[in-house]
PDB file of N, CA and C in Angstrom:
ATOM      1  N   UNK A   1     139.492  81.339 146.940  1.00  0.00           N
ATOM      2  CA  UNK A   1     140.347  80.865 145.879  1.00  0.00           C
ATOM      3  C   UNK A   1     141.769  80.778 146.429  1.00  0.00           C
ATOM      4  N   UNK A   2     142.500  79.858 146.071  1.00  0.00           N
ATOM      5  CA  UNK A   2     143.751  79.224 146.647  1.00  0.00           C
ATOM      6  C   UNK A   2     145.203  79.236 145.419  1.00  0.00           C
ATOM      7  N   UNK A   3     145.374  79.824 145.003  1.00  0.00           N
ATOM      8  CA  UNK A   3     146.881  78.982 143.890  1.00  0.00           C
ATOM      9  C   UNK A   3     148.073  78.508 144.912  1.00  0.00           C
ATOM     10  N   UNK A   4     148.009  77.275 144.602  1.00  0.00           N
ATOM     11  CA  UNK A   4     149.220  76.126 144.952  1.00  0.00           C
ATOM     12  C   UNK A   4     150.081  76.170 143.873  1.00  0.00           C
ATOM     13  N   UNK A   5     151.604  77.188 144.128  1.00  0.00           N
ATOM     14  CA  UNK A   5     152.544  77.471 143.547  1.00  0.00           C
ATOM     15  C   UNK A   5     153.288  75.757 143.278  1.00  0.00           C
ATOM     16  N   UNK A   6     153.814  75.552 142.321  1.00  0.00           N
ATOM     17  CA  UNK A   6     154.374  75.335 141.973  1.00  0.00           C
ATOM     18  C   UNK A   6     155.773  74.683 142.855  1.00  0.00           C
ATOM     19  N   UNK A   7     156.735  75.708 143.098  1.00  0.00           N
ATOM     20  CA  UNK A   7     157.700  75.687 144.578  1.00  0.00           C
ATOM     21  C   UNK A   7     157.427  77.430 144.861  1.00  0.00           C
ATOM     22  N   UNK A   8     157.459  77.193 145.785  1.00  0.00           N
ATOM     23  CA  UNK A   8     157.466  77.920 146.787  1.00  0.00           C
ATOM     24  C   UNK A   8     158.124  79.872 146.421  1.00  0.00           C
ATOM     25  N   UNK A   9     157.477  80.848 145.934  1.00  0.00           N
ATOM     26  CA  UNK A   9     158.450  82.159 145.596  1.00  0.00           C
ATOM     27  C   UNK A   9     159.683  82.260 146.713  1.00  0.00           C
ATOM     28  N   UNK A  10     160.378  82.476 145.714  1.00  0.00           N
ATOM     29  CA  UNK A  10     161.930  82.390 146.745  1.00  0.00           C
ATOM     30  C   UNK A  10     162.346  84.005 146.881  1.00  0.00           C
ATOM     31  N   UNK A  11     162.529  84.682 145.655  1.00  0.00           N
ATOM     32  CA  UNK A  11     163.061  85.746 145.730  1.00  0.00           C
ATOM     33  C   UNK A  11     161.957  86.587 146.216  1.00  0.00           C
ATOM     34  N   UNK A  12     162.706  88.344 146.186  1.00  0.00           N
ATOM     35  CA  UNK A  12     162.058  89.487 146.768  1.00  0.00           C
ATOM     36  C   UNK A  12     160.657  89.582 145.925  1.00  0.00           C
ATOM     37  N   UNK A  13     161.698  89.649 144.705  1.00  0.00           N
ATOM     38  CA  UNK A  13     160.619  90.119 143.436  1.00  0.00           C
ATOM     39  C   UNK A  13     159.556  88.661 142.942  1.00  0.00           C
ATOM     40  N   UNK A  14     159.653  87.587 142.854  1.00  0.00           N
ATOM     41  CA  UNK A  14     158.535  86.624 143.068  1.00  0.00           C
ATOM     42  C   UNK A  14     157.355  86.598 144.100  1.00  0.00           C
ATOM     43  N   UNK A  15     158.440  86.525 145.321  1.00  0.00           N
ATOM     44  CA  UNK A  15     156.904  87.007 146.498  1.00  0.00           C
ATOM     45  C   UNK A  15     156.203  88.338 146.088  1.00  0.00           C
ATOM     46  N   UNK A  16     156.947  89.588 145.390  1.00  0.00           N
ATOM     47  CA  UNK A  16     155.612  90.475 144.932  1.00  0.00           C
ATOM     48  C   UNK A  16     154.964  90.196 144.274  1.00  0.00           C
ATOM     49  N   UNK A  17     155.458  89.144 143.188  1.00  0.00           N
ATOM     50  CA  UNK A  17     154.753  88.796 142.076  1.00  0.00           C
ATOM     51  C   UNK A  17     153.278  88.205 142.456  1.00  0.00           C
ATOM     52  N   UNK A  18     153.501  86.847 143.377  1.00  0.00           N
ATOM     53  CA  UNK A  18     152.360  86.276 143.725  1.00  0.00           C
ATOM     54  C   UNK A  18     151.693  87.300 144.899  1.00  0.00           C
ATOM     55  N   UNK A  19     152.124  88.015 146.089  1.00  0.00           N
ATOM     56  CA  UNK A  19     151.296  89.215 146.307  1.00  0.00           C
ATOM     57  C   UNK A  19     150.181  89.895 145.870  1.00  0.00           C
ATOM     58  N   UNK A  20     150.981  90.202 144.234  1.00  0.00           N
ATOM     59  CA  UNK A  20     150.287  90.729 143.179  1.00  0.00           C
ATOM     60  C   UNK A  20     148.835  90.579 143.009  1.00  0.00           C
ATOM     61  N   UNK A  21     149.002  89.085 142.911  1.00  0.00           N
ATOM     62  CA  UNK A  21     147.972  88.033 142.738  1.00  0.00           C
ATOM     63  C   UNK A  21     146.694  87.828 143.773  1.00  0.00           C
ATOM     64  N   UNK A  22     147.065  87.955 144.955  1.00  0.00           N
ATOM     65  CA  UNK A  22     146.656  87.380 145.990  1.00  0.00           C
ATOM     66  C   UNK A  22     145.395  88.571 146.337  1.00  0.00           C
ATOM     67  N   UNK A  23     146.141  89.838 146.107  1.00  0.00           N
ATOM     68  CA  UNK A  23     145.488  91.223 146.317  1.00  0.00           C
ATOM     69  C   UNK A  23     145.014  91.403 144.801  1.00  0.00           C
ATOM     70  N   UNK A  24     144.912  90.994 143.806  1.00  0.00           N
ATOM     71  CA  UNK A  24     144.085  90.931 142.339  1.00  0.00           C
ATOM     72  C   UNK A  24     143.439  89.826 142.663  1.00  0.00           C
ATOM     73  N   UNK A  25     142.940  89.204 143.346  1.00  0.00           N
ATOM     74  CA  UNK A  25     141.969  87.896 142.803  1.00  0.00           C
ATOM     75  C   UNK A  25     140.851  87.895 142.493  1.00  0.00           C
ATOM     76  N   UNK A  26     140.265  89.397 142.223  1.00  0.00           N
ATOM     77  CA  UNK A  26     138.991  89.842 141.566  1.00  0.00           C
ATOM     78  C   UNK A  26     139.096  89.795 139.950  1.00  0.00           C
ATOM     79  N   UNK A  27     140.617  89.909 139.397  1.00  0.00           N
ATOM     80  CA  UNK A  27     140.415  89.732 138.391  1.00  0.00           C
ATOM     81  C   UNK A  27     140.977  88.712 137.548  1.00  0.00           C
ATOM     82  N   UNK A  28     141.974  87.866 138.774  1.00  0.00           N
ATOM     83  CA  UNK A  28     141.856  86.402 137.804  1.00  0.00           C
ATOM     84  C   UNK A  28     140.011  85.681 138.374  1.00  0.00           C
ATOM     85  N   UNK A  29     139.466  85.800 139.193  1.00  0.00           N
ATOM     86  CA  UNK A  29     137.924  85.559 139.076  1.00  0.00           C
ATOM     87  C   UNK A  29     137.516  85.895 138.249  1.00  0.00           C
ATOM     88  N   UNK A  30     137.738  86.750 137.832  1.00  0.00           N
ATOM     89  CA  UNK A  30     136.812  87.174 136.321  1.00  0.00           C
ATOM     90  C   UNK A  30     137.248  87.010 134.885  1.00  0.00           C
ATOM     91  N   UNK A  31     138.403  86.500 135.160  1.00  0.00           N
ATOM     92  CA  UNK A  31     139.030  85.772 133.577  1.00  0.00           C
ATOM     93  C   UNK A  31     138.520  84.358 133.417  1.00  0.00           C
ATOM     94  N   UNK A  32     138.149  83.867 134.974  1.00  0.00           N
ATOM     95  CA  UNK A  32     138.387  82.415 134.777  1.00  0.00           C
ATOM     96  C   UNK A  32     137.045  82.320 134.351  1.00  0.00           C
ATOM     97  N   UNK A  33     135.872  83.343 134.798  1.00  0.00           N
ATOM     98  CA  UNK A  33     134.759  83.489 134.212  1.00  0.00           C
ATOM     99  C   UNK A  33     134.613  83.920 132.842  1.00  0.00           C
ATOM    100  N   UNK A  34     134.791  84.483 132.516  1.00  0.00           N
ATOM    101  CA  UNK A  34     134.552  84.973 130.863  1.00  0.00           C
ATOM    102  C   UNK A  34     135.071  83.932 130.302  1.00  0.00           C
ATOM    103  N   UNK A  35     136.566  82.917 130.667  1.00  0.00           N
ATOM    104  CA  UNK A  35     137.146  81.964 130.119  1.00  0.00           C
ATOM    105  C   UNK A  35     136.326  80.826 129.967  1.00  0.00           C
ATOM    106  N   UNK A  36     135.542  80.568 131.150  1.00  0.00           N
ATOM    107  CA  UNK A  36     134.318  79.811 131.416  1.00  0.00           C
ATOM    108  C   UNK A  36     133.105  79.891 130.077  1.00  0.00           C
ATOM    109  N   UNK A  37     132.829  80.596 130.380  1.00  0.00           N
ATOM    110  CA  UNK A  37     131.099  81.436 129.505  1.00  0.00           C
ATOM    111  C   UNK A  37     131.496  80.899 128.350  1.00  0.00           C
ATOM    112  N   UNK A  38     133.138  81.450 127.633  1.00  0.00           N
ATOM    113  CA  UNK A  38     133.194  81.981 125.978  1.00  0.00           C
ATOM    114  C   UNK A  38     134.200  80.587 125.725  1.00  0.00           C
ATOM    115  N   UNK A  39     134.263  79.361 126.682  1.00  0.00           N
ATOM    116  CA  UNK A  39     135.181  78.373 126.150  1.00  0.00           C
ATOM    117  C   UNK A  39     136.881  78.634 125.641  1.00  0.00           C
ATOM    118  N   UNK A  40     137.272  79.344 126.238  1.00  0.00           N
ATOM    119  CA  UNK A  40     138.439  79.750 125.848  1.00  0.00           C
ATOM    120  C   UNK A  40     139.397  78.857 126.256  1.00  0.00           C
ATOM    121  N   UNK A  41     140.515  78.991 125.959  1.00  0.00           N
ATOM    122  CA  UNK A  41     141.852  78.006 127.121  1.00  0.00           C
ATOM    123  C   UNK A  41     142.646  79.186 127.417  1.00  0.00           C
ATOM    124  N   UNK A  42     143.152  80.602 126.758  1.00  0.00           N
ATOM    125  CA  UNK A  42     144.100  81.268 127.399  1.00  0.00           C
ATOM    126  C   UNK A  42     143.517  82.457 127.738  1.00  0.00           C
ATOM    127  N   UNK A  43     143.819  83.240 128.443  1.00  0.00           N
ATOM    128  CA  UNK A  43     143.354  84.419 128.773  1.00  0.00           C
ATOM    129  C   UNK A  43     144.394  84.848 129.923  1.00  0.00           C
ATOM    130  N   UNK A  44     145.649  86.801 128.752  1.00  0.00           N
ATOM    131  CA  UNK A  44     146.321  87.082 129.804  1.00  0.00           C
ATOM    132  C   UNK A  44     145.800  88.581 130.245  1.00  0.00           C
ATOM    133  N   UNK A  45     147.228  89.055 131.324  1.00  0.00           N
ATOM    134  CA  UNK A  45     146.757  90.648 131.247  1.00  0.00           C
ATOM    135  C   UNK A  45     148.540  91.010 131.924  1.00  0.00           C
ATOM    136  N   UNK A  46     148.574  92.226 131.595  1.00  0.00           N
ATOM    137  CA  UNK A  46     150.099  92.766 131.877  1.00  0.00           C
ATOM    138  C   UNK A  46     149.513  93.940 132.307  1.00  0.00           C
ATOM    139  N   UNK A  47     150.264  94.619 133.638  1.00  0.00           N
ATOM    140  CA  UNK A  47     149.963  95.528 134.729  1.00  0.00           C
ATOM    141  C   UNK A  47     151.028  96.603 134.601  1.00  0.00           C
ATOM    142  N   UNK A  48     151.004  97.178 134.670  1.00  0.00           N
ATOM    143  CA  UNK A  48     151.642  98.448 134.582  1.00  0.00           C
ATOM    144  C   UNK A  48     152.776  97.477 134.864  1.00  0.00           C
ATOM    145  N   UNK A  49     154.390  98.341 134.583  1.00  0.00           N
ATOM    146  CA  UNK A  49     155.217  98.104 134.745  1.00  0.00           C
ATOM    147  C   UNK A  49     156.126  97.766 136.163  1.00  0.00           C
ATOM    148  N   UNK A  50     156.436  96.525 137.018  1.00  0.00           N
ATOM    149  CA  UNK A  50     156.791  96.471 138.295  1.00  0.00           C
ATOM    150  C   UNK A  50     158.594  97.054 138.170  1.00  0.00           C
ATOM    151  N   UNK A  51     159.166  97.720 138.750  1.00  0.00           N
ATOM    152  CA  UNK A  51     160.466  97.832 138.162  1.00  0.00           C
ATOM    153  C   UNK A  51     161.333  98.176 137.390  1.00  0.00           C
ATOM    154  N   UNK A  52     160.619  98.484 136.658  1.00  0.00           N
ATOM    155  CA  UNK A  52     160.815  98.720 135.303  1.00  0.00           C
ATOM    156  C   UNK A  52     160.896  97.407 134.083  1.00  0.00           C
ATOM    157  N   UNK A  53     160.464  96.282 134.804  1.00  0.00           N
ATOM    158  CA  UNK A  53     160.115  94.876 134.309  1.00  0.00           C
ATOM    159  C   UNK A  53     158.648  94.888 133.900  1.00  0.00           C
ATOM    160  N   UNK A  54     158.078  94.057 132.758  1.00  0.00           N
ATOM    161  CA  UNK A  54     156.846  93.726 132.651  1.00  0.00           C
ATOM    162  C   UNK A  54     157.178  92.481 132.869  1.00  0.00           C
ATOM    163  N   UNK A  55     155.850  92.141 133.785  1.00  0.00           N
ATOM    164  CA  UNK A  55     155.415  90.661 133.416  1.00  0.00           C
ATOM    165  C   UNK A  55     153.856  90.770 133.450  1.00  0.00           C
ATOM    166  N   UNK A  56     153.635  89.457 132.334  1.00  0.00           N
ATOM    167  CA  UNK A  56     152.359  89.056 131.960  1.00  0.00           C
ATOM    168  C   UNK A  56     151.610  87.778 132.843  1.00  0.00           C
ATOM    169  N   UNK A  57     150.742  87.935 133.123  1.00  0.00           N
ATOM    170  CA  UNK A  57     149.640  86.768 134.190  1.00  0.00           C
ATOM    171  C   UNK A  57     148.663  86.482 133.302  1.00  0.00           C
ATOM    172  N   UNK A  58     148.868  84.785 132.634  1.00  0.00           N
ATOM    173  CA  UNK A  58     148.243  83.941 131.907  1.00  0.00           C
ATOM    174  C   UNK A  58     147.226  83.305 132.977  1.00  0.00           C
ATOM    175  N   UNK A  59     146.325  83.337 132.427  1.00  0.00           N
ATOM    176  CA  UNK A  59     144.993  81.849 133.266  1.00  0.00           C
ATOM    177  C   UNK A  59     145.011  80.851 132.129  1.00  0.00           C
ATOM    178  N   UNK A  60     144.952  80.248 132.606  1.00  0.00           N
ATOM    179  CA  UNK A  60     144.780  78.560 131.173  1.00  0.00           C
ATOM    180  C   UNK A  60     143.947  77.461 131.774  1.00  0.00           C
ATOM    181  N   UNK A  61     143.297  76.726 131.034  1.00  0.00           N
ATOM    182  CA  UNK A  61     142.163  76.306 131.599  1.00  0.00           C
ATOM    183  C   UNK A  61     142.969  75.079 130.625  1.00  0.00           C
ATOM    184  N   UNK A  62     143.190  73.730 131.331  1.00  0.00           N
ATOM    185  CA  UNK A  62     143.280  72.522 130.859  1.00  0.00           C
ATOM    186  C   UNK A  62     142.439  71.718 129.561  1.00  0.00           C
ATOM    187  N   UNK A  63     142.848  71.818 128.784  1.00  0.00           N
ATOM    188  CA  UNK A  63     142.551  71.466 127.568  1.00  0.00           C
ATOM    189  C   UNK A  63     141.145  70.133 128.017  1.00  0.00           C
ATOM    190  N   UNK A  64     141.625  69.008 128.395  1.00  0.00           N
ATOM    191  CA  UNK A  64     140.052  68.172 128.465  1.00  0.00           C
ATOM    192  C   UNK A  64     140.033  68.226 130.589  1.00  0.00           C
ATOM    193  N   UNK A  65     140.376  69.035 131.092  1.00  0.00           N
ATOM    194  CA  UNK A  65     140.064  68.772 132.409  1.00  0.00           C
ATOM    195  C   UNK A  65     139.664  70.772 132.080  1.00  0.00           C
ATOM    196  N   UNK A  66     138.906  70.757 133.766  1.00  0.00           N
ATOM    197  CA  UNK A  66     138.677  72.232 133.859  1.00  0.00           C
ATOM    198  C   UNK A  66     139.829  73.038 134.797  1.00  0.00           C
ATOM    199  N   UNK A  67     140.748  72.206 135.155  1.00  0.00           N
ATOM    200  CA  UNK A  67     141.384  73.047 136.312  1.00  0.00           C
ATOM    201  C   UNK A  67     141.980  74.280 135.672  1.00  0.00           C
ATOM    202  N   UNK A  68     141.951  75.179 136.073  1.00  0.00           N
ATOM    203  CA  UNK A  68     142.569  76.125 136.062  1.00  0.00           C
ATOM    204  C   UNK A  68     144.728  76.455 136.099  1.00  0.00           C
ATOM    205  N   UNK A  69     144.897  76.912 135.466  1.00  0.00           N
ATOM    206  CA  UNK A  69     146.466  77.165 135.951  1.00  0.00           C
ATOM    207  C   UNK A  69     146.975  78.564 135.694  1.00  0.00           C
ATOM    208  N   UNK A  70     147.872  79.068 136.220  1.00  0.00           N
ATOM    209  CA  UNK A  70     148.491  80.444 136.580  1.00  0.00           C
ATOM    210  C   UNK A  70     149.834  80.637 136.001  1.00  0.00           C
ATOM    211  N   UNK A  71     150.263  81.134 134.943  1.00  0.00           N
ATOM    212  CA  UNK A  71     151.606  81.476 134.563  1.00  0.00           C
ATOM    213  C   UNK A  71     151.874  83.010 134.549  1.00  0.00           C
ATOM    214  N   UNK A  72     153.027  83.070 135.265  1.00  0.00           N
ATOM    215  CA  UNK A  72     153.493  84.387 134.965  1.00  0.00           C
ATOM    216  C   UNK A  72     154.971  84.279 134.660  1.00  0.00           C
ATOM    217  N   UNK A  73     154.783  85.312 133.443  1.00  0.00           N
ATOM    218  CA  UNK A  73     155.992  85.634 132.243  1.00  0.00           C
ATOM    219  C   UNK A  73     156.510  86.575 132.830  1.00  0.00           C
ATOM    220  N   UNK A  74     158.054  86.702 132.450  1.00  0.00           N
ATOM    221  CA  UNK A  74     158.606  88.014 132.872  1.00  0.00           C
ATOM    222  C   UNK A  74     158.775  88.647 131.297  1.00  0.00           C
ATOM    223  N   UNK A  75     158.338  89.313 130.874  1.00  0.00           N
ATOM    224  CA  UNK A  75     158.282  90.000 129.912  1.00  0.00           C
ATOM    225  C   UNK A  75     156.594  90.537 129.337  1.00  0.00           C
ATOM    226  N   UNK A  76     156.334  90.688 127.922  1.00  0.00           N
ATOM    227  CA  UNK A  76     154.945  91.176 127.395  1.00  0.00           C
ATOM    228  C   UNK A  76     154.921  89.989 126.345  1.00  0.00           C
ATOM    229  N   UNK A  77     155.807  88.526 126.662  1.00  0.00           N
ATOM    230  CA  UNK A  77     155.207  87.569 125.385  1.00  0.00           C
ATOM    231  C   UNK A  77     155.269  87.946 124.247  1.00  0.00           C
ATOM    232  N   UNK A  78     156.494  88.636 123.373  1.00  0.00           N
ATOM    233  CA  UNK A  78     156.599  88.964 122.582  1.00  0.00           C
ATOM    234  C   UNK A  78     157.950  88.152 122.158  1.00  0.00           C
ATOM    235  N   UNK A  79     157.935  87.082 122.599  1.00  0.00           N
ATOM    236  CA  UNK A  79     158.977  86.106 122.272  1.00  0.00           C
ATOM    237  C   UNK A  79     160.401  86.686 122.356  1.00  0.00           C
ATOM    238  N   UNK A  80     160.306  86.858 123.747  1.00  0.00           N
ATOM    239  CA  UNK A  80     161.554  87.383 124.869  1.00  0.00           C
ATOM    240  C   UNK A  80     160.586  87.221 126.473  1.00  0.00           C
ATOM    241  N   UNK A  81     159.439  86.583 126.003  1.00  0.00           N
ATOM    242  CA  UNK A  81     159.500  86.393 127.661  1.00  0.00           C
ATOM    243  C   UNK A  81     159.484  85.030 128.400  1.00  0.00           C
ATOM    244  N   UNK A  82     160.107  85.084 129.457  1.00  0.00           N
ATOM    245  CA  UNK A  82     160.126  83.251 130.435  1.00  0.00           C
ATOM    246  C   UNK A  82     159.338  83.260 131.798  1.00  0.00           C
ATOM    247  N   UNK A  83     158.749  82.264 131.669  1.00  0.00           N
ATOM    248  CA  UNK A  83     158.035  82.205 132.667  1.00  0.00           C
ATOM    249  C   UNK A  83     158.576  81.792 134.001  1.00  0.00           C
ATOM    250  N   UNK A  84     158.245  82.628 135.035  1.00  0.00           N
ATOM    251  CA  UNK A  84     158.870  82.967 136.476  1.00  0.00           C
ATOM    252  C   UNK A  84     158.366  82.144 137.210  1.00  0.00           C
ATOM    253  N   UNK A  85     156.557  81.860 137.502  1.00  0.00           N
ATOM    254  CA  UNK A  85     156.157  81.626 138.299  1.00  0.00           C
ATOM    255  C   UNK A  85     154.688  80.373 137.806  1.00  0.00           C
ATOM    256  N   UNK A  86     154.667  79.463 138.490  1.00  0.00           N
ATOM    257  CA  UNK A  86     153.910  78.637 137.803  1.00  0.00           C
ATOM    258  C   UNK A  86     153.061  77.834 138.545  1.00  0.00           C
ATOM    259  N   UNK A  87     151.106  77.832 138.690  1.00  0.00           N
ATOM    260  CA  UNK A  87     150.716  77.831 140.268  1.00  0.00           C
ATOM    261  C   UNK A  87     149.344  77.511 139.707  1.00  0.00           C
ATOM    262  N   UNK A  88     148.464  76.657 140.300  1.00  0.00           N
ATOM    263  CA  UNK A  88     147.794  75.690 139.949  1.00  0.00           C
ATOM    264  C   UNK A  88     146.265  76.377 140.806  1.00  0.00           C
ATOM    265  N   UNK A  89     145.294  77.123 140.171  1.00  0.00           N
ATOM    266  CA  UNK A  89     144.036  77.600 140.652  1.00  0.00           C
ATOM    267  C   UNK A  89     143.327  76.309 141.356  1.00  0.00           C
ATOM    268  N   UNK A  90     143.043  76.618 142.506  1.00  0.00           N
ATOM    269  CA  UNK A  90     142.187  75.753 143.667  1.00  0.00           C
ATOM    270  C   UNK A  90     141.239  76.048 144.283  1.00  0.00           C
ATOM    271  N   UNK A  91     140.289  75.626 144.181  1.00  0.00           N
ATOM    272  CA  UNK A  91     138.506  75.991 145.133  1.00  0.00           C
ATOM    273  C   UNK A  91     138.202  76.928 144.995  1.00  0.00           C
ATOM    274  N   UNK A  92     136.760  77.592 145.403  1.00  0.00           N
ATOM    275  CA  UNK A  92     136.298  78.788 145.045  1.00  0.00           C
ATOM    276  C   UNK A  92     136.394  79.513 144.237  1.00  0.00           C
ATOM    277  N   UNK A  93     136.525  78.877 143.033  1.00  0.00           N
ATOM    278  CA  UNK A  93     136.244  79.551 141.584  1.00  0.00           C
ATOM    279  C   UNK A  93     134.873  80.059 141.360  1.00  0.00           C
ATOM    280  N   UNK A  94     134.893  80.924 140.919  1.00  0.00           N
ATOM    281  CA  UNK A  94     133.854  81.751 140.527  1.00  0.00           C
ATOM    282  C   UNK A  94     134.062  82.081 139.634  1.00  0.00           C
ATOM    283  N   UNK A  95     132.401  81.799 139.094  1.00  0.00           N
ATOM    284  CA  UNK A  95     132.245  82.373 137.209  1.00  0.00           C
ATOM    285  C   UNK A  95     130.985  83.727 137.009  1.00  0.00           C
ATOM    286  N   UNK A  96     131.462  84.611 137.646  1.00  0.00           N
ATOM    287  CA  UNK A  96     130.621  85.653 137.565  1.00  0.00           C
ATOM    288  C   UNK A  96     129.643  85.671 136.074  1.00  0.00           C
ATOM    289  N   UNK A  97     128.302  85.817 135.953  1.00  0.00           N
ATOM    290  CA  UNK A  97     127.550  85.855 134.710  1.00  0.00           C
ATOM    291  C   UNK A  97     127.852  87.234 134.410  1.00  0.00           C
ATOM    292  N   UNK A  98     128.248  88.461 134.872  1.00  0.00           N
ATOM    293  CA  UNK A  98     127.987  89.594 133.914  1.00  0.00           C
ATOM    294  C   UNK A  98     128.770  90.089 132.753  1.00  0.00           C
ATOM    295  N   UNK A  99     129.730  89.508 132.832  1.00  0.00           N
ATOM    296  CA  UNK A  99     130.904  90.032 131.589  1.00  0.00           C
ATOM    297  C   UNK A  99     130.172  89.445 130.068  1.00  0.00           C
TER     298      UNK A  99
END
């Protein structure tokens, strides 16, 4: 599995962000699966606190296409958060059946 950012993480704290990601890709695999199975379009999750910052990691699945896409919020989406980072899921998707 591949995400093609958007531009490129510039800062300290963006490259951890997608890091984040890169070393979790067991469990955006398994969102994009359950997202798969149960027809969903959003599905997020928020990780312990980096910094003393939350941010939230959206999967979204294209309304009439299947591609996949990657948003991450700097906040918990409680309408105070903006999205930082924005990155387009590529190949080797996997839809695990057990969830």
């Amino acid at each position: 599995m591949n995400i093609r950012w958007d531009k490129e993480p510039e800062t300290p704290e963006l490259r951890t962000l997608a890091n984040y990601l890169m070393d979790h890709l067991s469990i955006v695999d398994r969102m994009i699966g359950i997202s798969s199975r149960h027809d969903l379009l959003t599905l997020s999750f928020t990780p312990q606190p980096f910094e003393q910052s939350f941010f939230t990691f959206e999967i979204k699945r294209g309304t009439f296409s299947r591609a996949y896409h990657i948003i991450v919020w700097g906040g918990l989406r409680t309408g105070d958060a903006m999205p930082v980072l924005y990155g387009k899921i590529e190949d080797g998707i996997q839809t695990d059946e057990t969830d």
